[in-house]
N, C-alpha and C. Protein backbone atom coordinates (compact mmCIF):
# COMPACT_ATOMS: atom_id res chain seq x y z
N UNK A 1 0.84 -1.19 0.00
CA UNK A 1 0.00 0.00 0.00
C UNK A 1 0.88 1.24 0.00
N UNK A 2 0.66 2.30 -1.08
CA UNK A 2 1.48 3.76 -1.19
C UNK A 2 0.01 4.34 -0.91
N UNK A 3 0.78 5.53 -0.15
CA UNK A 3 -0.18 6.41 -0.17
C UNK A 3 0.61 8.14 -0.49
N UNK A 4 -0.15 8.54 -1.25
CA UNK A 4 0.48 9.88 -2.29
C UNK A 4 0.31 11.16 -1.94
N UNK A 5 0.76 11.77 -1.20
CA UNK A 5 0.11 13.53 -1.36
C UNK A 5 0.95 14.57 -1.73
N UNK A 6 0.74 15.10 -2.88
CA UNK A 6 0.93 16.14 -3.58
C UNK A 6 0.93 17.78 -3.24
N UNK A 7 1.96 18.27 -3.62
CA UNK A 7 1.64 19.66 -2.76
C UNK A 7 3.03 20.37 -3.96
N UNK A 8 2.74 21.95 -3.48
CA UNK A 8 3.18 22.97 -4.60
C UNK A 8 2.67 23.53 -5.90
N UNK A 9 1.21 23.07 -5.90
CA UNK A 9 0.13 23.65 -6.95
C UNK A 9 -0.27 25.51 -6.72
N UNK A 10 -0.50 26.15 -7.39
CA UNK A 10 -0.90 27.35 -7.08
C UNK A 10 -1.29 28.35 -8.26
N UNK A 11 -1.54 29.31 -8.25
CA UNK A 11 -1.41 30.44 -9.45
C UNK A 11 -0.24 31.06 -10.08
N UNK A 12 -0.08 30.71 -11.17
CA UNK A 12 1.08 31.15 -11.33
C UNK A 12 0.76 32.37 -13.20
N UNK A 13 1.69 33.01 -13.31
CA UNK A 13 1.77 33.77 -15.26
C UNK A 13 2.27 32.99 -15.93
N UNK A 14 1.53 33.03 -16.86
CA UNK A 14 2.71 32.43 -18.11
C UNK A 14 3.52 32.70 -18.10
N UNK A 15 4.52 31.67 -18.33
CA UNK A 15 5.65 31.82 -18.33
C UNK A 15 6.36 31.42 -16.62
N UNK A 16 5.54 31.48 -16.06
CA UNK A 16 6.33 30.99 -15.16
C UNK A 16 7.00 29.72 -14.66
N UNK A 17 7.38 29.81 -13.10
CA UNK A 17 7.46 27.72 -12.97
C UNK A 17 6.91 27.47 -11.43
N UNK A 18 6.66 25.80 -11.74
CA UNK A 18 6.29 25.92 -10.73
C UNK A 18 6.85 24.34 -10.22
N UNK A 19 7.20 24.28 -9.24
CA UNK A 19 7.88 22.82 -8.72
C UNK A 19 6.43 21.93 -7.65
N UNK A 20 5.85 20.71 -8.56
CA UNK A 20 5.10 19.99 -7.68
C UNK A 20 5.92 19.11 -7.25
N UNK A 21 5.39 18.40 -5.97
CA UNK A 21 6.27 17.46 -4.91
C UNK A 21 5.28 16.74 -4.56
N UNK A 22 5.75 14.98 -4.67
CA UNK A 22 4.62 14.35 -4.35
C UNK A 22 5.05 13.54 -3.06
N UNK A 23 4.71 13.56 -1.51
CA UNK A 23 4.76 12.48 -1.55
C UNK A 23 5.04 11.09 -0.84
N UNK A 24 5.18 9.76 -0.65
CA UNK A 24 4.91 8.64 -0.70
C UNK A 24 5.11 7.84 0.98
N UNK A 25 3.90 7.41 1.59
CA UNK A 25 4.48 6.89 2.86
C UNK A 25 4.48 5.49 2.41
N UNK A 26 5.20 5.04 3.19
CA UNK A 26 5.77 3.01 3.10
C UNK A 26 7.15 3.38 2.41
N UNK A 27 7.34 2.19 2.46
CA UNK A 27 8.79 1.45 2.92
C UNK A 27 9.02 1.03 1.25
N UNK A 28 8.49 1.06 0.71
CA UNK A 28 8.61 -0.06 -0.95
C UNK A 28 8.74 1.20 -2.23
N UNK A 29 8.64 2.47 -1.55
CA UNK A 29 7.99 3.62 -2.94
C UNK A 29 9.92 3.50 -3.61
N UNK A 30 10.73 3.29 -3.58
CA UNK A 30 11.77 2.79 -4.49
C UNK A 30 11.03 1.77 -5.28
N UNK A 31 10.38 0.78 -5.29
CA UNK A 31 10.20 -0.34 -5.88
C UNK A 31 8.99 0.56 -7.29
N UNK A 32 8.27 1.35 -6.85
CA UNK A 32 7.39 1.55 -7.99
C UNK A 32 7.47 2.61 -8.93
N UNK A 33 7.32 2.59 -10.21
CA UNK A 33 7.39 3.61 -10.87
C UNK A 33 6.24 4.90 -10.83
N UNK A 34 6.85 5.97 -10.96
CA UNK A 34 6.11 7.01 -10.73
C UNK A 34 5.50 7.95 -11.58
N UNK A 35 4.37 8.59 -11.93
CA UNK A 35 3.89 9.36 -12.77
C UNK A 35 3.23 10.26 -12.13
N UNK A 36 3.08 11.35 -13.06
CA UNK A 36 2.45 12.68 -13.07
C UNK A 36 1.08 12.91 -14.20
N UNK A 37 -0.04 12.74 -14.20
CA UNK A 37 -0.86 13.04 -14.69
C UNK A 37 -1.68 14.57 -14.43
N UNK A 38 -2.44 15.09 -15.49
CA UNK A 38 -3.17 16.01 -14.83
C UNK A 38 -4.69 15.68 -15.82
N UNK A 39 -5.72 16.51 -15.09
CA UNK A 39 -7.23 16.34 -15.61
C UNK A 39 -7.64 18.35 -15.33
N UNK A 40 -7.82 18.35 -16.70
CA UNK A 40 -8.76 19.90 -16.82
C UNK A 40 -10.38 19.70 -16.78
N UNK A 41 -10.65 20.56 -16.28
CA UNK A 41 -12.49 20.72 -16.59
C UNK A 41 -12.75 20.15 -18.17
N UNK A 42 -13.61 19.35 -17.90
CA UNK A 42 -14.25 18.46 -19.04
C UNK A 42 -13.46 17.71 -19.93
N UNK A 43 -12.20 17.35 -19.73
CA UNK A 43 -11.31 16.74 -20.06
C UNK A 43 -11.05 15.20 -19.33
N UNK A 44 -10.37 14.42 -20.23
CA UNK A 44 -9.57 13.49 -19.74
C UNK A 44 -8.29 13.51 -19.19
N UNK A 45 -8.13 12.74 -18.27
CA UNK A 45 -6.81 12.47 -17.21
C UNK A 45 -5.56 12.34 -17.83
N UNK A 46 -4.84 13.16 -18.01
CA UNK A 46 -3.60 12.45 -19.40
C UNK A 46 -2.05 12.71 -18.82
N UNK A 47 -1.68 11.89 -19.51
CA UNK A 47 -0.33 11.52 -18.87
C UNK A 47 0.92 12.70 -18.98
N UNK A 48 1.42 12.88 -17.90
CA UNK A 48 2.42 14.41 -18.16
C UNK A 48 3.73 13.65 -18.33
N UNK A 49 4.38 12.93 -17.44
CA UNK A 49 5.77 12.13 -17.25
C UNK A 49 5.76 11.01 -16.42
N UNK A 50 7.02 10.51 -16.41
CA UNK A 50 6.93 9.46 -15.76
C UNK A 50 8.04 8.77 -15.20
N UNK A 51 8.66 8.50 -14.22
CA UNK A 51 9.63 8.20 -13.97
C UNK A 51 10.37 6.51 -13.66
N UNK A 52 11.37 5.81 -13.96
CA UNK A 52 11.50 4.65 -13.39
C UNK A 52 11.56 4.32 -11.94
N UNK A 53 11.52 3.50 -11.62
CA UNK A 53 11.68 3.26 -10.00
C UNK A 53 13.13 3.87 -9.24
N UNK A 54 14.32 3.84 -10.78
CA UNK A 54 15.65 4.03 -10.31
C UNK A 54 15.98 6.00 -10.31
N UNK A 55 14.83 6.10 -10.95
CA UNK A 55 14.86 7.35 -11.84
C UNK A 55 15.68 7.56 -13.09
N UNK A 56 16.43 6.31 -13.11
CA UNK A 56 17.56 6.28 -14.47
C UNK A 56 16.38 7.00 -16.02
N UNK A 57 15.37 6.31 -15.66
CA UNK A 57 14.59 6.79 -17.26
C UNK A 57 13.43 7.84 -17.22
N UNK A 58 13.51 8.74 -17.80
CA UNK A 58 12.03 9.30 -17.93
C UNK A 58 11.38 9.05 -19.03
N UNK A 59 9.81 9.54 -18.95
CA UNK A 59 9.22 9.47 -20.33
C UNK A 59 8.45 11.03 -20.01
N UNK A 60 8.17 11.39 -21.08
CA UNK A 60 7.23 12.89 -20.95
C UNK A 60 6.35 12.69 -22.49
N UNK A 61 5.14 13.35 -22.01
CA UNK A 61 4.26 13.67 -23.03
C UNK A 61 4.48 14.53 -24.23
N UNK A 62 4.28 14.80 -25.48
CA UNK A 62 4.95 15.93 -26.11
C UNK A 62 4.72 17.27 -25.49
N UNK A 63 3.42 17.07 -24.66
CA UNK A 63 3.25 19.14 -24.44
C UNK A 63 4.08 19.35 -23.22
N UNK A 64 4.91 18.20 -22.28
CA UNK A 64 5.54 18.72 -21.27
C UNK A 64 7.01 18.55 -22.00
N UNK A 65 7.56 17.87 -23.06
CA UNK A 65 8.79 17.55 -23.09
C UNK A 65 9.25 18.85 -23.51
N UNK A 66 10.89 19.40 -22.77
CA UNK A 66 11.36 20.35 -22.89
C UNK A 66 11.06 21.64 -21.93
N UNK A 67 9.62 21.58 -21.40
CA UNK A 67 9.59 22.43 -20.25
C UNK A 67 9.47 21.88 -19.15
N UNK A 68 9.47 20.33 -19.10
CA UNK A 68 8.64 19.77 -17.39
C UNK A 68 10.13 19.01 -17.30
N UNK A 69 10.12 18.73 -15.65
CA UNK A 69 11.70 17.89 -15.69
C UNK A 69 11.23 16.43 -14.38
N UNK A 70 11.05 15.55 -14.61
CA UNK A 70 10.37 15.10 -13.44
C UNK A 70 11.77 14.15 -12.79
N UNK A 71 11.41 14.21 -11.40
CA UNK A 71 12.82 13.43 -11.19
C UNK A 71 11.71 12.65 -9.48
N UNK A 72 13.31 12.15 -8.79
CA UNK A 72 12.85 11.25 -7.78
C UNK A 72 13.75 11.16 -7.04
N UNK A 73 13.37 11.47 -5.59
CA UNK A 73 14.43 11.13 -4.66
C UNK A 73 13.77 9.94 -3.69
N UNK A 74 14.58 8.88 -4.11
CA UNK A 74 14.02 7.70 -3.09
C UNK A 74 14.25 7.45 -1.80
N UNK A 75 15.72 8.56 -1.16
CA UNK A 75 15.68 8.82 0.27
C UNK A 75 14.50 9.32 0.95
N UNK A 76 13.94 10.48 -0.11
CA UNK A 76 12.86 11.11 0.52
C UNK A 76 11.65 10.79 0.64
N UNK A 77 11.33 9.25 -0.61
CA UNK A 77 10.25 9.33 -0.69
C UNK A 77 9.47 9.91 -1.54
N UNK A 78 9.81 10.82 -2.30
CA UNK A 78 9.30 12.11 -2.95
C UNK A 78 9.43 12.22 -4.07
N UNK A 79 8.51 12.46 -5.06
CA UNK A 79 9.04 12.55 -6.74
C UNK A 79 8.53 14.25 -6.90
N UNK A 80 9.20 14.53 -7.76
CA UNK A 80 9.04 16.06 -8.31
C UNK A 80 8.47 16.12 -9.77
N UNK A 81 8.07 17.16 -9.90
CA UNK A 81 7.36 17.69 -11.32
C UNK A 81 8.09 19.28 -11.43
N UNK A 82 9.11 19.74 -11.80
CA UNK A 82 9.63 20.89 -12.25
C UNK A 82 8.62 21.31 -13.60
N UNK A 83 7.89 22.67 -13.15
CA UNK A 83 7.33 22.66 -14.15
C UNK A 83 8.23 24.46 -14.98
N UNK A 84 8.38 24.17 -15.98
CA UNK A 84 8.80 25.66 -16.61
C UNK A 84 8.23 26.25 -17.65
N UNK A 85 8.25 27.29 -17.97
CA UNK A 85 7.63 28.17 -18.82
C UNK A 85 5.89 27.70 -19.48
N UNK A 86 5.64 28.10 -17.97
CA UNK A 86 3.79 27.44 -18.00
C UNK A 86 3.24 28.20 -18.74
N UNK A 87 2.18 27.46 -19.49
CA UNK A 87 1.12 27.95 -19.95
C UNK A 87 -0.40 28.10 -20.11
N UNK A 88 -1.00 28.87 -20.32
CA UNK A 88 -2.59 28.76 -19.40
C UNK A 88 -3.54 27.39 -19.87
N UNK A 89 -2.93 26.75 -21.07
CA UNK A 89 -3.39 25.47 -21.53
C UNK A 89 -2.79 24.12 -20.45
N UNK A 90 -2.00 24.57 -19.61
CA UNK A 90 -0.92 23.61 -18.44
C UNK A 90 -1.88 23.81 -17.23
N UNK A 91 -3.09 24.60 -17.27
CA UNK A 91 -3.84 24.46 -16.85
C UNK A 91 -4.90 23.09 -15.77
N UNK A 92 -4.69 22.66 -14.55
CA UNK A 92 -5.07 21.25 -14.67
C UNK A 92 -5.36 21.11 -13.18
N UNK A 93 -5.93 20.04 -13.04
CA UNK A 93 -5.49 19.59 -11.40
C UNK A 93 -4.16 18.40 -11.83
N UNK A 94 -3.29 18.45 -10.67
CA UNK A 94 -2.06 17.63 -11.52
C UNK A 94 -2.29 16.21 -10.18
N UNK A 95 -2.20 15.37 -10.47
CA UNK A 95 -1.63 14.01 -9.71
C UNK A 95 -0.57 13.04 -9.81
N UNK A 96 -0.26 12.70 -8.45
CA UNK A 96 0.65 12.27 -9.03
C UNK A 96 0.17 10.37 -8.66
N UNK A 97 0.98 9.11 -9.25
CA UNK A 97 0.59 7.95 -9.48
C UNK A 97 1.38 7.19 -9.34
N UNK A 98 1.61 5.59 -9.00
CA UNK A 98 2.32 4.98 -8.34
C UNK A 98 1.95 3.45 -9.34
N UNK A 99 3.01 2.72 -10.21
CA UNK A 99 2.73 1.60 -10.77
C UNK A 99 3.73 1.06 -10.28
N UNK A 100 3.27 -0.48 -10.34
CA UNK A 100 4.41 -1.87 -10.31
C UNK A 100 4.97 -1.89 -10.87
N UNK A 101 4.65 -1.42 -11.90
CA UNK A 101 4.81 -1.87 -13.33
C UNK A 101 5.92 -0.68 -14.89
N UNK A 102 6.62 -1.02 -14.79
CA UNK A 102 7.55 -0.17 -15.48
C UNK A 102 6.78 0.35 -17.06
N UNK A 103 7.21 1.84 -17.51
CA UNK A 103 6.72 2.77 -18.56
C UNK A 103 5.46 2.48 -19.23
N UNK A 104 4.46 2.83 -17.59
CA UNK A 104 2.85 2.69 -18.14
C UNK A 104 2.90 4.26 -18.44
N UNK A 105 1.93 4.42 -19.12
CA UNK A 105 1.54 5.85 -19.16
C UNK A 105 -0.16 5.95 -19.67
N UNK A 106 -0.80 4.65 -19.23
CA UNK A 106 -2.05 4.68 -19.13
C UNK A 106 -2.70 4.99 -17.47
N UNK A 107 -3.56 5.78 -17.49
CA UNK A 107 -3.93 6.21 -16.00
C UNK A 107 -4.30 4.71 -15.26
N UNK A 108 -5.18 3.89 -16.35
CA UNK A 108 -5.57 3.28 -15.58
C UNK A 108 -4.67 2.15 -15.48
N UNK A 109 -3.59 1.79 -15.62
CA UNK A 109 -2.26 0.53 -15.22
C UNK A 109 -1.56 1.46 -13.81
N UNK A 110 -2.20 2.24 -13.18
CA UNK A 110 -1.84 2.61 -12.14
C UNK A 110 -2.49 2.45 -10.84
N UNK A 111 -1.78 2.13 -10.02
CA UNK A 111 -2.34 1.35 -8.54
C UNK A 111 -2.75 2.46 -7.75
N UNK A 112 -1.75 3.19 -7.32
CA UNK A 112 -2.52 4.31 -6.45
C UNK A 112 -2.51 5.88 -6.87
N UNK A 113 -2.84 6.38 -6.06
CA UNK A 113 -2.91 8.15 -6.47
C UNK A 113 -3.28 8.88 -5.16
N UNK A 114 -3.07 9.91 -5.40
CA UNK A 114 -2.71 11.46 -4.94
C UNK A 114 -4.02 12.15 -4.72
N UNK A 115 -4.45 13.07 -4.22
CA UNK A 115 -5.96 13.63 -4.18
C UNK A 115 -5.51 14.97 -5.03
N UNK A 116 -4.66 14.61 -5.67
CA UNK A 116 -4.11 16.01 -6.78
C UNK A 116 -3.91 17.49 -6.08
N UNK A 117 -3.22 18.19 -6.85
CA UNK A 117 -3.36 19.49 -6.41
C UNK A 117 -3.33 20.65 -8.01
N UNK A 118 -3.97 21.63 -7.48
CA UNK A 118 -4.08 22.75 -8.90
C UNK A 118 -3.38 23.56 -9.13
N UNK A 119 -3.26 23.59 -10.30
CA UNK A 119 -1.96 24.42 -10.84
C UNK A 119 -3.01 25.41 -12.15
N UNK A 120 -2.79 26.62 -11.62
CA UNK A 120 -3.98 27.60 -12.61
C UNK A 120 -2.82 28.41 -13.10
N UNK A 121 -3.00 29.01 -14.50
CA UNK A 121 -1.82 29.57 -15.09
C UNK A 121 -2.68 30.78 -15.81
N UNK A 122 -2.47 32.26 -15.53
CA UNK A 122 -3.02 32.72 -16.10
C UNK A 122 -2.10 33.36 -16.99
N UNK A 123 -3.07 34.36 -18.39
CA UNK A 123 -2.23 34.62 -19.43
C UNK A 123 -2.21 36.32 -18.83
């Protein structure tokens, strides 16, 4: 059992950044791979990045690759979402997600989650 909470969502300008932090109580969160999803009003849940268990690999979506940097510290427990040069379409509630299972990037091949937090970007 992981359990996820997310924090560092807020208002931010275009153009700005913003660093989300997720994160993970138990003893095993080295063992699972980690992702970042977000869901906008009337939208689907879609995949932002994703990290390996070692953090050796990432994967990113095309609209985050080049501005989002996601990484993982397994001392801490904690995975990050560096977000840079936001834009009001980056718009979202963001979550973050916890698989067994190495480079899912379907929401639903994911075991647990985060109660998300919002990240509003105005222009």
């Amino acid at each position: 059992q992981v359990q996820l909470v997310e924090s560092g969502g807020g208002l931010v300008q275009a153009g700005g950044s913003l660093r989300l932090s997720c994160a993970a109580s138990g003893r095993t969160f080295s063992m699972y791979y980690m992702g970042w999803f977000r869901q906008a009003p009337g939208n689907e849940r879609e995949f932002v990045a994703a990290t390996a268990s070692t953090g050796a690999n990432t994967y990113y979506a095309a609209s985050a690759k080049g501005r989002f940097t996601i990484s993982r510290d397994n001392t801490k427990n904690t995975v990050y979402l560096q977000m840079n040069s936001l834009k009001p379409e980056d718009t979202a509630v963001y979550y973050c997600a916890a698989s067994a299972f190495e480079g899912r990037i379907s929401s639903n091949e994911y075991d647990y989650w985060g109660q998300g937090t919002q990240v509003t970007v105005s222009s």
